[in-house]
N, C-alpha and C. Protein backbone atom coordinates (compact mmCIF):
# COMPACT_ATOMS: atom_id res chain seq x y z
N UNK A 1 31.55 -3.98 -15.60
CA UNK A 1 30.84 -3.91 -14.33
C UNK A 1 29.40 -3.46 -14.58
N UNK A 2 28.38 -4.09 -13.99
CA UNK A 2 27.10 -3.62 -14.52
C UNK A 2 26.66 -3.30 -13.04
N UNK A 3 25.77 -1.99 -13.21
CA UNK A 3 25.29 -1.41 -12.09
C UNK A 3 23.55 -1.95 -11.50
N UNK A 4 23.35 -2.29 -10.78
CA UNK A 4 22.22 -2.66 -10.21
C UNK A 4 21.04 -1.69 -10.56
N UNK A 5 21.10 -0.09 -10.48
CA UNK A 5 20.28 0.78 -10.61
C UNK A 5 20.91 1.42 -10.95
N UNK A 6 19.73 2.05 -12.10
CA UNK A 6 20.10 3.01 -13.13
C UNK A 6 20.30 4.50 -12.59
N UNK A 7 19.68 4.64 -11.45
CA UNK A 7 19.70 5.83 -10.58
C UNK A 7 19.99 6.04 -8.98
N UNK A 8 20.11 7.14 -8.79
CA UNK A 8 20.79 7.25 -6.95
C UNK A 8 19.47 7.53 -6.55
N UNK A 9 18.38 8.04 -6.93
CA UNK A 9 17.32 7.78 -6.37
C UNK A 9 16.38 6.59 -6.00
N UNK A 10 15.59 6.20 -4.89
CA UNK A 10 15.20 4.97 -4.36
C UNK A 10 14.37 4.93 -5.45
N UNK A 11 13.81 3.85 -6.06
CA UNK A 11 13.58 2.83 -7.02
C UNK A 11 12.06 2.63 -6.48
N UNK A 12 10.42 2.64 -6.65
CA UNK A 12 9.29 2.17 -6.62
C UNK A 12 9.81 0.82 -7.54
N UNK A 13 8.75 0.19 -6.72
CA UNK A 13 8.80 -1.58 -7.07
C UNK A 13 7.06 -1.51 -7.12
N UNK A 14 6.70 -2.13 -8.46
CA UNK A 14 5.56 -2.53 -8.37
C UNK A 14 5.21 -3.62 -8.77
N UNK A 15 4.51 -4.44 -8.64
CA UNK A 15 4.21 -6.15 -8.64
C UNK A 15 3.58 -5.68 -9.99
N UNK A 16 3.87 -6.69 -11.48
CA UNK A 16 3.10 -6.26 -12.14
C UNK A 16 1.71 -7.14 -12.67
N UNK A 17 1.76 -7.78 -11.76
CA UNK A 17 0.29 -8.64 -11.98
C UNK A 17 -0.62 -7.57 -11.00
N UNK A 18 -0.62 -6.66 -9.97
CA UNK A 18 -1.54 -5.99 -9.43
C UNK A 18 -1.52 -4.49 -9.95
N UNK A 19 0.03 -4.57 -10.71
CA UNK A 19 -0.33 -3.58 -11.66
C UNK A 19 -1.24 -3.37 -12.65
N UNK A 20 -1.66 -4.77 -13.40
CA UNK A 20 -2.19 -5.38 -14.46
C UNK A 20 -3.82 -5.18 -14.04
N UNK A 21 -4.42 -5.89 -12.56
CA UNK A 21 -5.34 -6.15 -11.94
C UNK A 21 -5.98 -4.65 -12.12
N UNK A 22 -5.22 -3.83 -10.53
CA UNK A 22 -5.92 -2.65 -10.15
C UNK A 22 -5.59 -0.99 -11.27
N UNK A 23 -4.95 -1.33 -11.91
CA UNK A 23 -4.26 -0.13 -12.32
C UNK A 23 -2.58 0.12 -11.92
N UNK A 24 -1.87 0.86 -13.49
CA UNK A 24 -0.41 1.04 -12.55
C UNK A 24 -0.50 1.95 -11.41
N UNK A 25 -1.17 3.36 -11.39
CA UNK A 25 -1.08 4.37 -10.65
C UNK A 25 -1.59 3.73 -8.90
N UNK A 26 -2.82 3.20 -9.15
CA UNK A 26 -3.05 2.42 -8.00
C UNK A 26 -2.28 1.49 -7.11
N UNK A 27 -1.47 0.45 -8.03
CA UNK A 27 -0.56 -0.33 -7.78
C UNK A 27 0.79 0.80 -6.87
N UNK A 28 0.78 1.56 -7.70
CA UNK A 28 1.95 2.45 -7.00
C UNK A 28 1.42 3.21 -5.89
N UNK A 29 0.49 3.71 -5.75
CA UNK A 29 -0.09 4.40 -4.40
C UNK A 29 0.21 3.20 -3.27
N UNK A 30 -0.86 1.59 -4.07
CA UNK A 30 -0.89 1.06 -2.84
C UNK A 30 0.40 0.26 -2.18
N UNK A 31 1.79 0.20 -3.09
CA UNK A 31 2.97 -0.23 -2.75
C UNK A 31 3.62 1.00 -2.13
N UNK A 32 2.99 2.02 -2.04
CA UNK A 32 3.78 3.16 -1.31
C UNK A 32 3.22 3.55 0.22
N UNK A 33 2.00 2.94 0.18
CA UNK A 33 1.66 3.11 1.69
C UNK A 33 1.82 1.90 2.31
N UNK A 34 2.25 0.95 1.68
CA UNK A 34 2.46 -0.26 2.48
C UNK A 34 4.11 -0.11 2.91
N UNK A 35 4.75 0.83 2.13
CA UNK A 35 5.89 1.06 2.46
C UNK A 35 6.02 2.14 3.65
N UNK A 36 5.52 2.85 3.74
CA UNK A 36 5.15 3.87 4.96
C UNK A 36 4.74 3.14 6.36
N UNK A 37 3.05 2.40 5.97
CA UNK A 37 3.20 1.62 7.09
C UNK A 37 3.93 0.96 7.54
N UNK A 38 5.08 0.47 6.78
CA UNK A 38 5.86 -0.43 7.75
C UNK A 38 7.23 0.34 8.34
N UNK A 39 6.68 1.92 8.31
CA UNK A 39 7.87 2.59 8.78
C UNK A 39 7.15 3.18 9.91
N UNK A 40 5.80 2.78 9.81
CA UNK A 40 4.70 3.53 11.05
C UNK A 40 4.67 3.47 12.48
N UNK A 41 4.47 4.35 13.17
CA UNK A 41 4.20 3.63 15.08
C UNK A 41 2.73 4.48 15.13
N UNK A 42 2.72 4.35 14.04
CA UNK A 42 0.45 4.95 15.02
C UNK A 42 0.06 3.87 14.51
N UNK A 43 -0.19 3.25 15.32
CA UNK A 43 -1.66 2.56 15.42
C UNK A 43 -2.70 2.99 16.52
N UNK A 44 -3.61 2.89 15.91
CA UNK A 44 -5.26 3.23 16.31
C UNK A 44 -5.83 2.05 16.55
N UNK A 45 -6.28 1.68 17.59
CA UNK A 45 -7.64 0.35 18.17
C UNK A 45 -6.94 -0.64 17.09
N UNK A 46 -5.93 -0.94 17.21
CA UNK A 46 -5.13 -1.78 16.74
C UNK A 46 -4.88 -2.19 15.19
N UNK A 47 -4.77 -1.25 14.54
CA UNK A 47 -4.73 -0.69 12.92
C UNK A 47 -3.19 0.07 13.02
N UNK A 48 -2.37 0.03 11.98
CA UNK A 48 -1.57 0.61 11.49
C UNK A 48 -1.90 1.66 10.64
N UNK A 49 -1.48 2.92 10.98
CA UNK A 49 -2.30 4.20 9.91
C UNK A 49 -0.62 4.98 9.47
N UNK A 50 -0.90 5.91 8.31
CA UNK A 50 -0.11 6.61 8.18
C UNK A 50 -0.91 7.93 7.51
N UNK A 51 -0.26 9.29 7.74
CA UNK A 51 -1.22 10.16 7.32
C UNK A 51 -0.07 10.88 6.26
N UNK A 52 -0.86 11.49 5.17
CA UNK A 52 -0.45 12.03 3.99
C UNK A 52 -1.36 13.37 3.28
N UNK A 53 -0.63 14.11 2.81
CA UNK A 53 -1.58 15.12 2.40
C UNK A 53 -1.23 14.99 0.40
N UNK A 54 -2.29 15.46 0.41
CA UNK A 54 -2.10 15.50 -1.73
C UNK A 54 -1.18 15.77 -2.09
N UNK A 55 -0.74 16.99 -1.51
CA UNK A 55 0.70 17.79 -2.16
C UNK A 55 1.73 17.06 -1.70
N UNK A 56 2.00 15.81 -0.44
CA UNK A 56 3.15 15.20 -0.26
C UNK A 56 2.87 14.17 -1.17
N UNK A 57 1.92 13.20 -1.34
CA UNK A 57 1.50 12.40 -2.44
C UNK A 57 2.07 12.77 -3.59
N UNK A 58 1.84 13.76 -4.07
CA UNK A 58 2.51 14.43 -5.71
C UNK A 58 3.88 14.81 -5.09
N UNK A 59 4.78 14.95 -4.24
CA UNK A 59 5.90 15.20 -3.92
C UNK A 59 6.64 13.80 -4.16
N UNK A 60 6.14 12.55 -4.07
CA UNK A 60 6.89 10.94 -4.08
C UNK A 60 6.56 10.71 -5.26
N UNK A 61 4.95 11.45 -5.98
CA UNK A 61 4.63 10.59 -7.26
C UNK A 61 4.91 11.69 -8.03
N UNK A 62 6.00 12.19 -8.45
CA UNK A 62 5.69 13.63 -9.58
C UNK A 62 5.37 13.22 -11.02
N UNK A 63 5.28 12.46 -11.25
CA UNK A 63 5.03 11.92 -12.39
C UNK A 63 3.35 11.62 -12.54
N UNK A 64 2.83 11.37 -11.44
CA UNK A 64 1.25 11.77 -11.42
C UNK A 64 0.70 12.82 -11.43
N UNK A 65 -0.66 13.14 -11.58
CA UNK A 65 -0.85 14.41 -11.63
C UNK A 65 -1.85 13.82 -10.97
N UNK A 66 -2.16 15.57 -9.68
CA UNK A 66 -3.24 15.51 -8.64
C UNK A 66 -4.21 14.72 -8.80
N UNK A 67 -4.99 14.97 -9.55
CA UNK A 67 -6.35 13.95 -10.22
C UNK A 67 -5.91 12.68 -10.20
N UNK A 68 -4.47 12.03 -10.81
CA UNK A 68 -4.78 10.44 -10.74
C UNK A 68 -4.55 10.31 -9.94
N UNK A 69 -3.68 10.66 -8.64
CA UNK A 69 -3.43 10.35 -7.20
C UNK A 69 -4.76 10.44 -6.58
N UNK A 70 -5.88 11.39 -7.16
CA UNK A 70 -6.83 11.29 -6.33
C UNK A 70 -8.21 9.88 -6.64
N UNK A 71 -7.80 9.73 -8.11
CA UNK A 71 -8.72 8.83 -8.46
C UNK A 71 -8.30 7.62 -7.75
N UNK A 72 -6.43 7.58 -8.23
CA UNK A 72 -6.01 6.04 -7.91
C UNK A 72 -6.64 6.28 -6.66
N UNK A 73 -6.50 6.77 -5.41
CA UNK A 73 -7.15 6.43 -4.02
C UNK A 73 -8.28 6.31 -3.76
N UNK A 74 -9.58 6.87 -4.50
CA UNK A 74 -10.50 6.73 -4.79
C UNK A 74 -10.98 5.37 -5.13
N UNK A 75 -10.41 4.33 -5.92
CA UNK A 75 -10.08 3.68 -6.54
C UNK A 75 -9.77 1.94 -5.40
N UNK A 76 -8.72 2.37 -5.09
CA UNK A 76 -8.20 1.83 -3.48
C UNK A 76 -9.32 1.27 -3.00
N UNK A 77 -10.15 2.97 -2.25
CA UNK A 77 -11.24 2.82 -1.56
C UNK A 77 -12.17 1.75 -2.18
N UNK A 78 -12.98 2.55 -2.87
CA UNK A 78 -13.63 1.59 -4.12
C UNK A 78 -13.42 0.28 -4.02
N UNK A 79 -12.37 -0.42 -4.14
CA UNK A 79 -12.13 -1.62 -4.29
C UNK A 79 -11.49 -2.65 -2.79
N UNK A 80 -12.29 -1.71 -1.82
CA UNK A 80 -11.68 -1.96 -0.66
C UNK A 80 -10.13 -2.91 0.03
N UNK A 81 -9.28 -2.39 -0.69
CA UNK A 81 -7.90 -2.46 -0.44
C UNK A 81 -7.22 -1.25 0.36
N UNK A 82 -7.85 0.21 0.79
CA UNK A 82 -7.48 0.82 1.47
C UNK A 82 -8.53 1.30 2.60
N UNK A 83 -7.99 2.31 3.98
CA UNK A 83 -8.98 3.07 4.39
C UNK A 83 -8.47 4.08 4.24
N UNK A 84 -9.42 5.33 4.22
CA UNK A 84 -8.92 6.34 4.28
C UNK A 84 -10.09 7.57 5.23
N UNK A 85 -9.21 8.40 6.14
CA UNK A 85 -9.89 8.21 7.13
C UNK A 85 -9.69 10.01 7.15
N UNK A 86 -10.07 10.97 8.27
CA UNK A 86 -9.53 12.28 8.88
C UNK A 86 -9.61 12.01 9.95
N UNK A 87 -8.81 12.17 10.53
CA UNK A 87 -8.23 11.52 12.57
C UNK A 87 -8.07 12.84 13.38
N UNK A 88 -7.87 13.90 12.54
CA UNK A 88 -7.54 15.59 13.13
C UNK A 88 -8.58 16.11 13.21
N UNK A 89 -8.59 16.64 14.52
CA UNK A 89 -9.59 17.15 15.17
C UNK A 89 -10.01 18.84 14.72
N UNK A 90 -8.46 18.94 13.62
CA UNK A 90 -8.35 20.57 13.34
C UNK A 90 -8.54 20.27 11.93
N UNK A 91 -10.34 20.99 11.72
CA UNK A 91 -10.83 20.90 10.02
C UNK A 91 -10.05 21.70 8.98
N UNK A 92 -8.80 22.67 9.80
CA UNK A 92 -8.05 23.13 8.51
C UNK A 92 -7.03 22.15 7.86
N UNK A 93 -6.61 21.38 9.10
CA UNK A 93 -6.14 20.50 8.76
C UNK A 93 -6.22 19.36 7.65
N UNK A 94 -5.83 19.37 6.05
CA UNK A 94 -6.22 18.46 5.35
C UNK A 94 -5.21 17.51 5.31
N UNK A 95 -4.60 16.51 6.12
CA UNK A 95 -4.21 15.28 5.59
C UNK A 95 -5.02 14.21 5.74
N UNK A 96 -4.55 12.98 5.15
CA UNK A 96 -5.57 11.86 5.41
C UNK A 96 -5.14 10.63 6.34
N UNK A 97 -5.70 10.27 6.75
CA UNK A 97 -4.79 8.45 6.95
C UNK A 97 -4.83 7.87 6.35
N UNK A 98 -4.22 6.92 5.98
CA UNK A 98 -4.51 5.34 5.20
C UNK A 98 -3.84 4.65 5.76
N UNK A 99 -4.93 3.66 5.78
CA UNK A 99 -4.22 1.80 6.44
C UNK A 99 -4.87 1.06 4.83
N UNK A 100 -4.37 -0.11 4.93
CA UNK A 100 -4.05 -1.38 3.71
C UNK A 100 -5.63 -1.79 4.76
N UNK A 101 -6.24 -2.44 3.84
CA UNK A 101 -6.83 -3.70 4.19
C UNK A 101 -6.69 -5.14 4.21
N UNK A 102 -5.53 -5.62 4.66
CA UNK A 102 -4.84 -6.54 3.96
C UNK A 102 -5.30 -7.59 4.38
N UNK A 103 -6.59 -7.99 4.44
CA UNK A 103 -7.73 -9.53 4.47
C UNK A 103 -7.88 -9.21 2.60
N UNK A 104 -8.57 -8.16 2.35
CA UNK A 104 -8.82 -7.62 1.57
C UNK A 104 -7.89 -7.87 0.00
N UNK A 105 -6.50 -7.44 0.35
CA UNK A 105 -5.39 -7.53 -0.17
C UNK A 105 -5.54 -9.11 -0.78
N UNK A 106 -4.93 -9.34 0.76
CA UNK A 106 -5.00 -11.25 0.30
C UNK A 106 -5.60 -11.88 -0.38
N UNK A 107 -7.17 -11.60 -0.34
CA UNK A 107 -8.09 -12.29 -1.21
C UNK A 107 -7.75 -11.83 -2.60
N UNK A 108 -7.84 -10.52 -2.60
CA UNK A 108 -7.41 -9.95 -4.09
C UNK A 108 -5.97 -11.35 -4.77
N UNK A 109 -4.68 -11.29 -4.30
CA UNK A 109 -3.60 -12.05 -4.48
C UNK A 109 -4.30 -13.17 -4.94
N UNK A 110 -4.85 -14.05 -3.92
CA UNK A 110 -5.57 -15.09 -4.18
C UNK A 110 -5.90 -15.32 -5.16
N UNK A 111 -7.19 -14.36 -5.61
CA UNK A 111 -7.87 -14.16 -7.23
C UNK A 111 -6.58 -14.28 -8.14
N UNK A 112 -5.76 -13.41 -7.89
CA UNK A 112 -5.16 -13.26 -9.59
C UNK A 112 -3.49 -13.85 -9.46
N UNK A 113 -3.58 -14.54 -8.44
CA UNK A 113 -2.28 -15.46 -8.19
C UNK A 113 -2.88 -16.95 -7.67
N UNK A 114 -3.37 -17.79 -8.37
CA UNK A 114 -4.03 -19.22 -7.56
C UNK A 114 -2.98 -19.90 -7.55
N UNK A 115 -3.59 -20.78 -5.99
CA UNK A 115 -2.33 -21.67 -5.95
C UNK A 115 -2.29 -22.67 -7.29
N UNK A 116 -0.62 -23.05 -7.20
CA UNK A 116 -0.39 -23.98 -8.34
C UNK A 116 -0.03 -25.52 -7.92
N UNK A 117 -0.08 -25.86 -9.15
CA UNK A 117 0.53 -27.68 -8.71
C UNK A 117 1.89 -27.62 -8.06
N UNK A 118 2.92 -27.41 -8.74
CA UNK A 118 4.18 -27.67 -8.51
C UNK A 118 4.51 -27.10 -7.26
N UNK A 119 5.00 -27.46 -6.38
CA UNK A 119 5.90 -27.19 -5.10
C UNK A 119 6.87 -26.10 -5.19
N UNK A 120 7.33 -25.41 -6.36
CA UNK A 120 8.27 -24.37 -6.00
C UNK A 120 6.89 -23.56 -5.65
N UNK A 121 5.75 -23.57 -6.89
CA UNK A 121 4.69 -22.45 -6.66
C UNK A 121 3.70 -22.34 -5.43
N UNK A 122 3.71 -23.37 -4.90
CA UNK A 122 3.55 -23.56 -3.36
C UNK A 122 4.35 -22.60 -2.36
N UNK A 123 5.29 -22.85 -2.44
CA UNK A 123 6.52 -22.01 -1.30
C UNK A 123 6.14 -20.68 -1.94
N UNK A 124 5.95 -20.33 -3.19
CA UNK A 124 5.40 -19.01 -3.22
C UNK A 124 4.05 -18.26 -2.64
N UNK A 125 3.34 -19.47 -2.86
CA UNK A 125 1.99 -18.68 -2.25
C UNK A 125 2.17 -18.39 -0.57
N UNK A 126 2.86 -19.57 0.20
CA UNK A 126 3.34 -19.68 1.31
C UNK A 126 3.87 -18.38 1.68
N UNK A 127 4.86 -17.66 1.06
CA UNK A 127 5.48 -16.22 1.36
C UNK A 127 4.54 -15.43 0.96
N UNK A 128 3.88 -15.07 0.16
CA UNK A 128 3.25 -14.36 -0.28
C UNK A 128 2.11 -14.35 0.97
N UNK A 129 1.66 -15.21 1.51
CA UNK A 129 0.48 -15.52 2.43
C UNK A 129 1.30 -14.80 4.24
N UNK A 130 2.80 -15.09 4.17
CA UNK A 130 3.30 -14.73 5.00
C UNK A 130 3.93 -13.14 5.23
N UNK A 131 4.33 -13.02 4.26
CA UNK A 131 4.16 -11.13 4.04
C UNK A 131 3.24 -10.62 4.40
N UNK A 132 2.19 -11.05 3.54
CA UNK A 132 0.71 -10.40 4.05
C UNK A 132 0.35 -10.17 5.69
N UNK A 133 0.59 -11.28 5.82
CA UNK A 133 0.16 -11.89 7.70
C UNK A 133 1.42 -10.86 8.20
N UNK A 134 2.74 -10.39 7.77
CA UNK A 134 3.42 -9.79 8.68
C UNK A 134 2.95 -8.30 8.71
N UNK A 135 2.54 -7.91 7.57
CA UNK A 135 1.78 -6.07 7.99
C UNK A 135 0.83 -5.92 8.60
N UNK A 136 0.04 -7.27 8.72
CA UNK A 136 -0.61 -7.23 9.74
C UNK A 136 -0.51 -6.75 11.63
N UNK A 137 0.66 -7.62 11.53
CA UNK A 137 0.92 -7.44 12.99
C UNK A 137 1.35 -5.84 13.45
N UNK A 138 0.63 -5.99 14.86
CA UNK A 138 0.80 -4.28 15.53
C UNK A 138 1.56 -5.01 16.93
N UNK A 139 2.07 -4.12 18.00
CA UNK A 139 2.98 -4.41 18.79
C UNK A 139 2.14 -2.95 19.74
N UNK A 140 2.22 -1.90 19.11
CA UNK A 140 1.72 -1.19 20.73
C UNK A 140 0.63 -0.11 20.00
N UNK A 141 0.19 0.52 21.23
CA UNK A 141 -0.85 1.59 20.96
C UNK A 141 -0.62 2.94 21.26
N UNK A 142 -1.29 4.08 19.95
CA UNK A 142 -0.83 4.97 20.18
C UNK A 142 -1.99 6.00 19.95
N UNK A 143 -2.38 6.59 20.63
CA UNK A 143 -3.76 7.57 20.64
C UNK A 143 -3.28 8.81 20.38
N UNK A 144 -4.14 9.23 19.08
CA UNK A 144 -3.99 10.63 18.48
C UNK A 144 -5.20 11.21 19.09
């Protein structure tokens, strides 16, 4: 009998061509807030946000250390694939938001995934183009 996962803990998935592209640590930040957002109900002026503080960041990534969580997002920014924002009106307050930029995203994919000849690699870009387009979508509004 062979087991699917090696562990009872949930499993990070990272694409490794955007691993390759942006960095692994980056790759993993930015597959982890795309995983959040799609567990999100804030949206802002019609943006999907999720807010996070450093020390919960190093709580999902323990295997990073503060600094690369801060570069990889740095990094993000930099390469405009994320935002990252302060929405709290209370300055003791340090968490952040982040939303995906996912026009941004896409084009990136684009670059380092081109479409191909063959028709299976077609239906791929097709999903790949359709994922994208689904984190897009927002449904209601929610004012912080």
């Amino acid at each position: 009998m062979t087991q699917k996962i090696v562990t009872p803990e949930r499993p990070l998935v990272v694409p490794p061509l955007l691993a390759a592209e942006i960095g692994l640590a980056e790759a993993i930040i930015l597959q982890q807030i795309n995983y959040w957002l799609r567990k999100s109900d804030h949206i802002i002026d019609g943006i999907k946000w999720i807010w996070q503080t450093f020390n919960q960041w190093q709580e999902q990534f323990p295997f990073l250390s503060m600094r690369q969580i801060r570069q990889g997002i740095n990094k993000l920014k930099a390469l405009g694939l994320i935002q990252v924002e302060r929405k709290s009106a209370k300055t003791w307050y340090q968490a952040n938001w982040y939303s995906i930029c996912y026009d941004n995203l896409k084009a990136l994919w684009h670059r380092i995934c081109p479409p191909r000849a063959n028709a299976s690699d077609r239906s791929d870009q097709i999903h790949l183009h359709e994922a994208i387009a689904s984190d897009q979508e927002t449904s209601s509004s929610k004012e912080f």
